[in-house]
PDB file of N, CA and C in Angstrom:
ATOM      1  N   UNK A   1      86.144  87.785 108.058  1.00  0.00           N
ATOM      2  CA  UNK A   1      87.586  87.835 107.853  1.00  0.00           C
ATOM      3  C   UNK A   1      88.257  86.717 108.633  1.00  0.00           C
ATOM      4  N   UNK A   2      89.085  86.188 108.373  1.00  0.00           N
ATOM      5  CA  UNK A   2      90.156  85.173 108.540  1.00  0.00           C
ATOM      6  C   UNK A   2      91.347  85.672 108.896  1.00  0.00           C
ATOM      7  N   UNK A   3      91.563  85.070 110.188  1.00  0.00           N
ATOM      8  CA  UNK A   3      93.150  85.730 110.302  1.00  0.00           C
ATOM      9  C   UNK A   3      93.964  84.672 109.726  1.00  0.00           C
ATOM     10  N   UNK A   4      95.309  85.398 109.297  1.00  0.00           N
ATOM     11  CA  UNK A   4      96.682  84.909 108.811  1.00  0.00           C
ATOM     12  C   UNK A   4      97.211  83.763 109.413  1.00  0.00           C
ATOM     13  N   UNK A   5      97.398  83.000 108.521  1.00  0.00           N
ATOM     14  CA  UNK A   5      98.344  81.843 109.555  1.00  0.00           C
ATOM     15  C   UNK A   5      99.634  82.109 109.885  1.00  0.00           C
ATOM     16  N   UNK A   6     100.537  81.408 110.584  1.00  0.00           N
ATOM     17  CA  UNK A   6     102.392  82.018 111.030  1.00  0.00           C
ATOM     18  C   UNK A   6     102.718  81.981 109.797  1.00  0.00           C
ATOM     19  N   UNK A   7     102.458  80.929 108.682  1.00  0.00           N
ATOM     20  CA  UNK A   7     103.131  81.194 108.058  1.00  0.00           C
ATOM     21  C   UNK A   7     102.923  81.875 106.925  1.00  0.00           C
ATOM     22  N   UNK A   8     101.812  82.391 106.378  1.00  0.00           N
ATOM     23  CA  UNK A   8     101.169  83.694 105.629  1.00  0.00           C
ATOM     24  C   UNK A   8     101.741  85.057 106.424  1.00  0.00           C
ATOM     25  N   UNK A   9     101.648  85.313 107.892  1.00  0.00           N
ATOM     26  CA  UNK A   9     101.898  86.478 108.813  1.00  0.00           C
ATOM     27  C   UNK A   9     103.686  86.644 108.263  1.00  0.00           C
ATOM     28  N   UNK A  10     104.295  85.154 108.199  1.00  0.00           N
ATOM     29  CA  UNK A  10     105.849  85.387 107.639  1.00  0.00           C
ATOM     30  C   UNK A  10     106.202  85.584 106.183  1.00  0.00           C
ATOM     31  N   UNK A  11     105.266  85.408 106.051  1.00  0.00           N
ATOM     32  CA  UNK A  11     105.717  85.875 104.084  1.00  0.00           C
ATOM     33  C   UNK A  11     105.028  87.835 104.051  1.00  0.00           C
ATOM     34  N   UNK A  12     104.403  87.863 105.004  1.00  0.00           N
ATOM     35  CA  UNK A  12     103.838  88.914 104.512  1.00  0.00           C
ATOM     36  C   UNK A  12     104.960  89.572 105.509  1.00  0.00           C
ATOM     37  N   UNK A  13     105.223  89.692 106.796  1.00  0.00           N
ATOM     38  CA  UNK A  13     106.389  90.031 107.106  1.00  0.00           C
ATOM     39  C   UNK A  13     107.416  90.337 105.838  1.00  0.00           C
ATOM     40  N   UNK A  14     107.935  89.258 105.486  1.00  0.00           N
ATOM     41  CA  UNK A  14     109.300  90.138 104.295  1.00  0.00           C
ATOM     42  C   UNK A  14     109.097  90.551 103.429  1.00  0.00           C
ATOM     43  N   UNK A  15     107.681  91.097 103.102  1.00  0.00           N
ATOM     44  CA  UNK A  15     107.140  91.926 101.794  1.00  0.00           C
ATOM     45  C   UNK A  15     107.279  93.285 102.354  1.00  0.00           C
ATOM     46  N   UNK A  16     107.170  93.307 103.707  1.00  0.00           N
ATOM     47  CA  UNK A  16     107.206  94.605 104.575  1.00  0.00           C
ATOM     48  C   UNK A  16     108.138  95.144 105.114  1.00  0.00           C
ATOM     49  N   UNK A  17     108.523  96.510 104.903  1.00  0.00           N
ATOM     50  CA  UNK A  17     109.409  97.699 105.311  1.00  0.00           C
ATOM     51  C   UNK A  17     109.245  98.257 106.696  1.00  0.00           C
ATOM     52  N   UNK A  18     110.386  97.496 107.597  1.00  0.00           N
ATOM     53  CA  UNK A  18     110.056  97.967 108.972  1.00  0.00           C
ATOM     54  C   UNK A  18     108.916  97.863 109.901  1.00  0.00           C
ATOM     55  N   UNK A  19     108.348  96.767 109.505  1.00  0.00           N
ATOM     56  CA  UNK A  19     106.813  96.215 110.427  1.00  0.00           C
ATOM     57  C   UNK A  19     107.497  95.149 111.066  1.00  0.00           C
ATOM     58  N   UNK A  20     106.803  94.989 112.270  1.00  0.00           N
ATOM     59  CA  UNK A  20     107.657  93.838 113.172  1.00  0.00           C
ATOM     60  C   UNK A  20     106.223  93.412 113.717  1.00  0.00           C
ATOM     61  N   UNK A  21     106.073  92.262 114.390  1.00  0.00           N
ATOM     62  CA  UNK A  21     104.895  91.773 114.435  1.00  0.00           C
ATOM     63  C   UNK A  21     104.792  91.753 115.787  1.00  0.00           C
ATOM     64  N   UNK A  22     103.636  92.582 116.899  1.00  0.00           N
ATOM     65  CA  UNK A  22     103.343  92.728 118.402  1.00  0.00           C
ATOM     66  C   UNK A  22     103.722  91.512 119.016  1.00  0.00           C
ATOM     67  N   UNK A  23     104.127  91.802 119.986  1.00  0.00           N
ATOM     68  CA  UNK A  23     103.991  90.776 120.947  1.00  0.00           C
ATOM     69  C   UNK A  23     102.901  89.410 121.515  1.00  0.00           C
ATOM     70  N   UNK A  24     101.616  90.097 121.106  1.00  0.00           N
ATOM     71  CA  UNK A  24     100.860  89.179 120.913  1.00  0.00           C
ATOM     72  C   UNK A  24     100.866  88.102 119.720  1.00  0.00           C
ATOM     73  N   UNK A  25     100.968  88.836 118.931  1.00  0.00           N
ATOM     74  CA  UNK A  25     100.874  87.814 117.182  1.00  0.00           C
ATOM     75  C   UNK A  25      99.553  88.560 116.789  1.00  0.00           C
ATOM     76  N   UNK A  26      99.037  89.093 116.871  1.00  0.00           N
ATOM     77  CA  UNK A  26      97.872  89.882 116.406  1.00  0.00           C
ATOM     78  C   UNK A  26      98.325  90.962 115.588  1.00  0.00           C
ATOM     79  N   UNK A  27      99.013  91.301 115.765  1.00  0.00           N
ATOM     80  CA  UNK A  27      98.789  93.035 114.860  1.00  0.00           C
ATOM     81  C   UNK A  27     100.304  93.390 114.447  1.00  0.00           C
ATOM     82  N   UNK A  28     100.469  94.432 113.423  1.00  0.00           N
ATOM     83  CA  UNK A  28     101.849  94.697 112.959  1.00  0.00           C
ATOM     84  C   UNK A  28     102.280  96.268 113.598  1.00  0.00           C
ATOM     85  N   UNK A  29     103.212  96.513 113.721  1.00  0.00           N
ATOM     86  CA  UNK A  29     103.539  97.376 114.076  1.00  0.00           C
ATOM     87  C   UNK A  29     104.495  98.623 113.762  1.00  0.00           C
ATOM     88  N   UNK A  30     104.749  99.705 113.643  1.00  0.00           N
ATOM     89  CA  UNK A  30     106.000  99.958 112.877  1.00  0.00           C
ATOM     90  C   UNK A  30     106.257 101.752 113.568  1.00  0.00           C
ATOM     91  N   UNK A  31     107.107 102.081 113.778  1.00  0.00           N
ATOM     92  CA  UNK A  31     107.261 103.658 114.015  1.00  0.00           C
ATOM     93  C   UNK A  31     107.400 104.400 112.473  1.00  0.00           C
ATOM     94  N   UNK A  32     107.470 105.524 112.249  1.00  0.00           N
ATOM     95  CA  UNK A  32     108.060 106.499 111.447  1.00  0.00           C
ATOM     96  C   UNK A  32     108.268 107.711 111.900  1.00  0.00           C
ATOM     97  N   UNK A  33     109.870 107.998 112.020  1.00  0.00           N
ATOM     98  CA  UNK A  33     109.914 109.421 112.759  1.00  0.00           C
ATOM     99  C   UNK A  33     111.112 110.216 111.360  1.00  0.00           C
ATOM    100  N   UNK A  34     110.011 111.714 111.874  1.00  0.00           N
ATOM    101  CA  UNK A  34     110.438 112.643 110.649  1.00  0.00           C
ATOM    102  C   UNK A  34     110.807 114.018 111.014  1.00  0.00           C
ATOM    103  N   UNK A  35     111.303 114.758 110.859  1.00  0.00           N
ATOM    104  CA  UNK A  35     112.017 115.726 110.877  1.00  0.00           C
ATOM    105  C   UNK A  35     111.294 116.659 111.577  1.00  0.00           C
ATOM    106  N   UNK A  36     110.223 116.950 111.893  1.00  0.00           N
ATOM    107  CA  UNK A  36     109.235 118.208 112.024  1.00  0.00           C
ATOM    108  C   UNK A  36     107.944 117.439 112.628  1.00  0.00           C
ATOM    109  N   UNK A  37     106.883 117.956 113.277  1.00  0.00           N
ATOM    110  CA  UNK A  37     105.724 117.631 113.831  1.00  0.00           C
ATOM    111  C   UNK A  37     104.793 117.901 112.492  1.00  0.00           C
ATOM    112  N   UNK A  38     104.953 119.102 111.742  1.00  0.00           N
ATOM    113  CA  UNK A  38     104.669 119.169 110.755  1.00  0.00           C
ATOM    114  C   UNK A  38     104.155 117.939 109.554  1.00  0.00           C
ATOM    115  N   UNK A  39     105.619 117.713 109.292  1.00  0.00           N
ATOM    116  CA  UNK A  39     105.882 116.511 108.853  1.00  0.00           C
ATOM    117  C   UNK A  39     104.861 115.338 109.085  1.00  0.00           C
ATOM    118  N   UNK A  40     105.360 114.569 110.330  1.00  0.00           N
ATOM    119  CA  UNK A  40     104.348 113.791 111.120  1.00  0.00           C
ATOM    120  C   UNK A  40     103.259 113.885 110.903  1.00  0.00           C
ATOM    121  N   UNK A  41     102.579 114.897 110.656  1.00  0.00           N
ATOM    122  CA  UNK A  41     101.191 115.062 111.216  1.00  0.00           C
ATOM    123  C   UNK A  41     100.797 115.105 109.561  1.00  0.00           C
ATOM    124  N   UNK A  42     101.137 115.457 108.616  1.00  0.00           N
ATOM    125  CA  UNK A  42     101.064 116.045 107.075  1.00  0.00           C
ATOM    126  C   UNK A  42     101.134 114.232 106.798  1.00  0.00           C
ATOM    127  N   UNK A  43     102.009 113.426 107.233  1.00  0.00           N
ATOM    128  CA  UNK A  43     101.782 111.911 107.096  1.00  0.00           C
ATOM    129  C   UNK A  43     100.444 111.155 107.605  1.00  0.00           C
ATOM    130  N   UNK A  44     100.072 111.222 108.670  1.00  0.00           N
ATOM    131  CA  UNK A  44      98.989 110.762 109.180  1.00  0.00           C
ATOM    132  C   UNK A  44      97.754 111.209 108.885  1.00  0.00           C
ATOM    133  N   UNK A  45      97.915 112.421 107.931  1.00  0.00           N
ATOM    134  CA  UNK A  45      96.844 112.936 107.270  1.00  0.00           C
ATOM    135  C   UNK A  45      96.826 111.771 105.916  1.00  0.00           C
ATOM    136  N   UNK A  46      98.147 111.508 105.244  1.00  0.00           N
ATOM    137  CA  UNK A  46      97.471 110.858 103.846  1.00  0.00           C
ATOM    138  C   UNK A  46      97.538 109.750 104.816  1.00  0.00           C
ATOM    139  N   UNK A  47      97.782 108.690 105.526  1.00  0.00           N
ATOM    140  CA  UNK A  47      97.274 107.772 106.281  1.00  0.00           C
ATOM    141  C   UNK A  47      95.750 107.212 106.431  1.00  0.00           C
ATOM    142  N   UNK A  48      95.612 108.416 106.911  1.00  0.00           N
ATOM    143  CA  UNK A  48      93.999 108.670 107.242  1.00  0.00           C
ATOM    144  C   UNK A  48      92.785 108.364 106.172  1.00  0.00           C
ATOM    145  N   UNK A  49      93.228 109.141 105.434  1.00  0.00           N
ATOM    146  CA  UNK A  49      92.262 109.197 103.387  1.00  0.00           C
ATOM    147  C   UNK A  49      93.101 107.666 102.922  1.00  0.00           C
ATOM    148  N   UNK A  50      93.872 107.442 102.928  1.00  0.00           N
ATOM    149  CA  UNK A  50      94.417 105.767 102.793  1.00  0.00           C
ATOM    150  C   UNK A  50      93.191 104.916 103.292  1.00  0.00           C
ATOM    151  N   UNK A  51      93.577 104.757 104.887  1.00  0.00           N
ATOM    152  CA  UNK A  51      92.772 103.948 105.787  1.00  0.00           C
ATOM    153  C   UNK A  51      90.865 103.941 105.329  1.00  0.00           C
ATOM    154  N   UNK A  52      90.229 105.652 105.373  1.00  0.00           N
ATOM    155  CA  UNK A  52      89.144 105.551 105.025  1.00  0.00           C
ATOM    156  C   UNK A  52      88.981 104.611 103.790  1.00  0.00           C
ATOM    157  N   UNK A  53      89.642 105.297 103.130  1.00  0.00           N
ATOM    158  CA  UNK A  53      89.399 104.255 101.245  1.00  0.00           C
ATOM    159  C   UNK A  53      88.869 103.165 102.054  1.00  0.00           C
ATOM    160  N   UNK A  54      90.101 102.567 102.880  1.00  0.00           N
ATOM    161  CA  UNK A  54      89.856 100.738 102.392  1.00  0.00           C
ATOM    162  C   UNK A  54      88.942 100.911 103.513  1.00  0.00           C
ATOM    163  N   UNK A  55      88.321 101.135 104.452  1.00  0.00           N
ATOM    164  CA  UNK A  55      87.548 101.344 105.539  1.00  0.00           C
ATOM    165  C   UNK A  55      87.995 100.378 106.514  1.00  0.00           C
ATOM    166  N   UNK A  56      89.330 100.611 107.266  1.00  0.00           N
ATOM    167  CA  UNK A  56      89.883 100.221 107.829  1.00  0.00           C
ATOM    168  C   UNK A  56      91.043 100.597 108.438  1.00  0.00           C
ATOM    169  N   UNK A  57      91.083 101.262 109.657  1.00  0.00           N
ATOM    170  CA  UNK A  57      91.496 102.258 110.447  1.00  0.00           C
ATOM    171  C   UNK A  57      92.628 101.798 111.457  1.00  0.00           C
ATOM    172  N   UNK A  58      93.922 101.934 111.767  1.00  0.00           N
ATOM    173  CA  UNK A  58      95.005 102.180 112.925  1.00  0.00           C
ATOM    174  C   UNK A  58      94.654 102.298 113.731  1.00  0.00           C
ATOM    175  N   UNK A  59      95.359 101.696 114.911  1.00  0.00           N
ATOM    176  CA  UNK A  59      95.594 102.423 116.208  1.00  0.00           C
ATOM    177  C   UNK A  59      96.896 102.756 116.056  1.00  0.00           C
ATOM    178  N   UNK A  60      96.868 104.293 116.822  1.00  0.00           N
ATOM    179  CA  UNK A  60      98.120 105.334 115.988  1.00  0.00           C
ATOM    180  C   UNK A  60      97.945 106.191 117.416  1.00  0.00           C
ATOM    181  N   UNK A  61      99.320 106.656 117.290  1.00  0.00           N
ATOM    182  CA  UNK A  61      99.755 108.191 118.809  1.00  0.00           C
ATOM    183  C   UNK A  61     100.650 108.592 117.614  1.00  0.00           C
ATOM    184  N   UNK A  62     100.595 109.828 118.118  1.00  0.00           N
ATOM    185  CA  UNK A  62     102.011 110.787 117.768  1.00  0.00           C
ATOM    186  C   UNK A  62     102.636 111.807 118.857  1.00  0.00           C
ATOM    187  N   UNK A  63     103.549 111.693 118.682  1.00  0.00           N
ATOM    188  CA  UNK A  63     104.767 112.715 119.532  1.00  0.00           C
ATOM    189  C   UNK A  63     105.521 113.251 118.586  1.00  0.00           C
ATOM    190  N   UNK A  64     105.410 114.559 118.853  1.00  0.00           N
ATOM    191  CA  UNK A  64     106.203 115.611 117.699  1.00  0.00           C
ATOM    192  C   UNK A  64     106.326 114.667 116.569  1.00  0.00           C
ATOM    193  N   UNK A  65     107.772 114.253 116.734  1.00  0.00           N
ATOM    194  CA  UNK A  65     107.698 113.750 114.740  1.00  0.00           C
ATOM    195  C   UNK A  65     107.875 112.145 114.718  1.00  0.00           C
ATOM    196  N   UNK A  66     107.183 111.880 115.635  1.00  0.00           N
ATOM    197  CA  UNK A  66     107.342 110.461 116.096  1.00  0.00           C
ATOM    198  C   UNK A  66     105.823 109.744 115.517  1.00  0.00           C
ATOM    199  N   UNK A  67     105.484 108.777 114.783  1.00  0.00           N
ATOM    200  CA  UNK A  67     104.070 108.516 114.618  1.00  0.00           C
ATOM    201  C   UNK A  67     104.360 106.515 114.860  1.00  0.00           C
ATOM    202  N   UNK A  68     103.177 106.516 115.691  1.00  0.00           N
ATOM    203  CA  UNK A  68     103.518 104.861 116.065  1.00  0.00           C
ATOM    204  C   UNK A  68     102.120 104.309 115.366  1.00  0.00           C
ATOM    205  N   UNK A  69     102.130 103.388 114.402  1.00  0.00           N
ATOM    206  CA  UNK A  69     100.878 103.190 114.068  1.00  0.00           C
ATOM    207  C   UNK A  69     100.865 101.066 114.347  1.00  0.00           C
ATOM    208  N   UNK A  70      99.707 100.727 114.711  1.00  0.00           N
ATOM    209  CA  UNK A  70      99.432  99.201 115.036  1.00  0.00           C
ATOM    210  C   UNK A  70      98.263  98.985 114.303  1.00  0.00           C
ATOM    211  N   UNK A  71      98.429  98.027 113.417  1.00  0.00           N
ATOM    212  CA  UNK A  71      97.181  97.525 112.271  1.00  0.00           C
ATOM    213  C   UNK A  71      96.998  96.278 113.069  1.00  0.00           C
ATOM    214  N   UNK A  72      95.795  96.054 113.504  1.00  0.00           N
ATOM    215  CA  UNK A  72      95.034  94.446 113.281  1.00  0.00           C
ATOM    216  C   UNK A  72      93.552  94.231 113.287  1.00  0.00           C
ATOM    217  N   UNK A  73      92.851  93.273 112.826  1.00  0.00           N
ATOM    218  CA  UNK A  73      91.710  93.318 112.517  1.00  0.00           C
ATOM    219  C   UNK A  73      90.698  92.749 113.545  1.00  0.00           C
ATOM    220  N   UNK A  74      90.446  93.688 114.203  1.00  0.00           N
ATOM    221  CA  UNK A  74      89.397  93.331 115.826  1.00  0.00           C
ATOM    222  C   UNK A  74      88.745  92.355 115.393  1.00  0.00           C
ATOM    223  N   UNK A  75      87.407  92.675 114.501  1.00  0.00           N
ATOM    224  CA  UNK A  75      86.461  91.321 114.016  1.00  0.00           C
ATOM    225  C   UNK A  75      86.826  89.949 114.206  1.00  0.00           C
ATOM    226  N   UNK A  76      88.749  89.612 113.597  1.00  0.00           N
ATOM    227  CA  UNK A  76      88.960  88.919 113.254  1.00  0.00           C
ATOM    228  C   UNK A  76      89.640  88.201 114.372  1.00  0.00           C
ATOM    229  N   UNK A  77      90.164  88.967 115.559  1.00  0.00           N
ATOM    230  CA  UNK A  77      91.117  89.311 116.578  1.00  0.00           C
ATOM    231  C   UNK A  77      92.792  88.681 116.176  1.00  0.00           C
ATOM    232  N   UNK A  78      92.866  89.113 114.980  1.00  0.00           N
ATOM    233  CA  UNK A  78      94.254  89.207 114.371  1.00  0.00           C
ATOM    234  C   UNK A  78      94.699  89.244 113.244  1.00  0.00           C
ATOM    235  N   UNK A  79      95.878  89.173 112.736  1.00  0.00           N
ATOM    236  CA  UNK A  79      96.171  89.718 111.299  1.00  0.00           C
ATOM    237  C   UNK A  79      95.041  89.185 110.267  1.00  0.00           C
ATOM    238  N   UNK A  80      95.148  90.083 109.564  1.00  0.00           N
ATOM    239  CA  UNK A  80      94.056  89.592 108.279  1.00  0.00           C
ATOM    240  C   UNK A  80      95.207  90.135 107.226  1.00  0.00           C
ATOM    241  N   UNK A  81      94.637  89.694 105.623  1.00  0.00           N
ATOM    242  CA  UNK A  81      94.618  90.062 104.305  1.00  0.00           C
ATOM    243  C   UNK A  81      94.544  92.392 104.752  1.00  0.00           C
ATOM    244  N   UNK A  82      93.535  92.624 104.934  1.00  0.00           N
ATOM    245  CA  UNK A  82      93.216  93.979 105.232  1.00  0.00           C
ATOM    246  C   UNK A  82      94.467  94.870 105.971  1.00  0.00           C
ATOM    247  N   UNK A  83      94.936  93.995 107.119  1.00  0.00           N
ATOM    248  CA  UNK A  83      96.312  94.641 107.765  1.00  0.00           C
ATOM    249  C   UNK A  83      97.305  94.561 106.993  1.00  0.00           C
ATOM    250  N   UNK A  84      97.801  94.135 106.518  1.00  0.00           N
ATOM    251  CA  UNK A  84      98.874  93.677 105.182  1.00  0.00           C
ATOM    252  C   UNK A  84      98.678  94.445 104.469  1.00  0.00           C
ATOM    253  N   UNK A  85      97.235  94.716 103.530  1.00  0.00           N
ATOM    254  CA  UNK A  85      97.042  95.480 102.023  1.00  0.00           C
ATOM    255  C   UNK A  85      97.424  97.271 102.715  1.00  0.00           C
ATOM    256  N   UNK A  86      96.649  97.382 103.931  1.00  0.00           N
ATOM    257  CA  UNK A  86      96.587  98.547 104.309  1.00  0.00           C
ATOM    258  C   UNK A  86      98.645  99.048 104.941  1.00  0.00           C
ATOM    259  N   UNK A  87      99.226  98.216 105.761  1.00  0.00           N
ATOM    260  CA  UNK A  87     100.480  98.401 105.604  1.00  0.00           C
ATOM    261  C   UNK A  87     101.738  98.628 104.640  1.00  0.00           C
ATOM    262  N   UNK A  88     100.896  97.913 103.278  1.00  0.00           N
ATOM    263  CA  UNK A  88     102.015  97.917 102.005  1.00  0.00           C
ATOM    264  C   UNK A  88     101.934  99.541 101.351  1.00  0.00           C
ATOM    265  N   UNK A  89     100.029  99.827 101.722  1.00  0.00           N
ATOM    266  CA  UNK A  89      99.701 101.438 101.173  1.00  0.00           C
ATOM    267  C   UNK A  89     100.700 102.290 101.853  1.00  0.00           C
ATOM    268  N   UNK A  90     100.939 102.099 103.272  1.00  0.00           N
ATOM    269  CA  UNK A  90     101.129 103.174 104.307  1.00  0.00           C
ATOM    270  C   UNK A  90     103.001 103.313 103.727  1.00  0.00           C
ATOM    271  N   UNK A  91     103.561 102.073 103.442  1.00  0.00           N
ATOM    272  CA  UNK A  91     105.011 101.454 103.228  1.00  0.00           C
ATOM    273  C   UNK A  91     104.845 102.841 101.647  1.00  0.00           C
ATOM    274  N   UNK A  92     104.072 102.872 100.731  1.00  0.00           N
ATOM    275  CA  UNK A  92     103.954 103.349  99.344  1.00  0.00           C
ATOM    276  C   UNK A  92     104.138 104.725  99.573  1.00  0.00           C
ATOM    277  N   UNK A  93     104.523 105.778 100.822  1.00  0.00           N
ATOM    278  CA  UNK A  93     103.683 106.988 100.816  1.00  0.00           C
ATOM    279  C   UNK A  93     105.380 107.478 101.306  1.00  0.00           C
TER     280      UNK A  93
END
């Protein structure tokens, strides 16, 4: 895998709903907070069956209805094609 260049990481930026890009330049980032823990947690479940599909997994916490999830591609040690496809799924849900 190949990471993103700035300016691939910026086009794929404005395809994206509320992802802001870490402080490092490696990885995307984004909160979603929802009404209920319930909620939250009923999200990070289809997350999860998302992520397996493409076999490519978050770093994610949750607090009650708070879910913080950070995509980037270790192998690659930064954005890839894979963080993007897998963020637009998570953006679809």
């Amino acid at each position: 895998m190949t990471p993103l260049n700035e300016a691939d990481i910026g086009i794929a930026l404005a395809s994206l709903d509320g992802w802001a890009l870490d402080e490092d330049g490696k990885a995307l980032r984004r909160q979603f907070v929802f009404d209920s823990f319930v909620q939250a947690f009923g999200f990070m479940t289809q997350v999860a069956l998302l992520a397996q599909q493409a076999d490519h997994h978050p770093e994610w916490s949750n607090v009650y209805n708070k879910v913080d999830i950070r995509l980037t591609t270790h192998d690659a040690k930064g954005l890839t094609q894979r963080d993007i496809k897998l963020a637009q799924a998570i953006d679809a849900l």
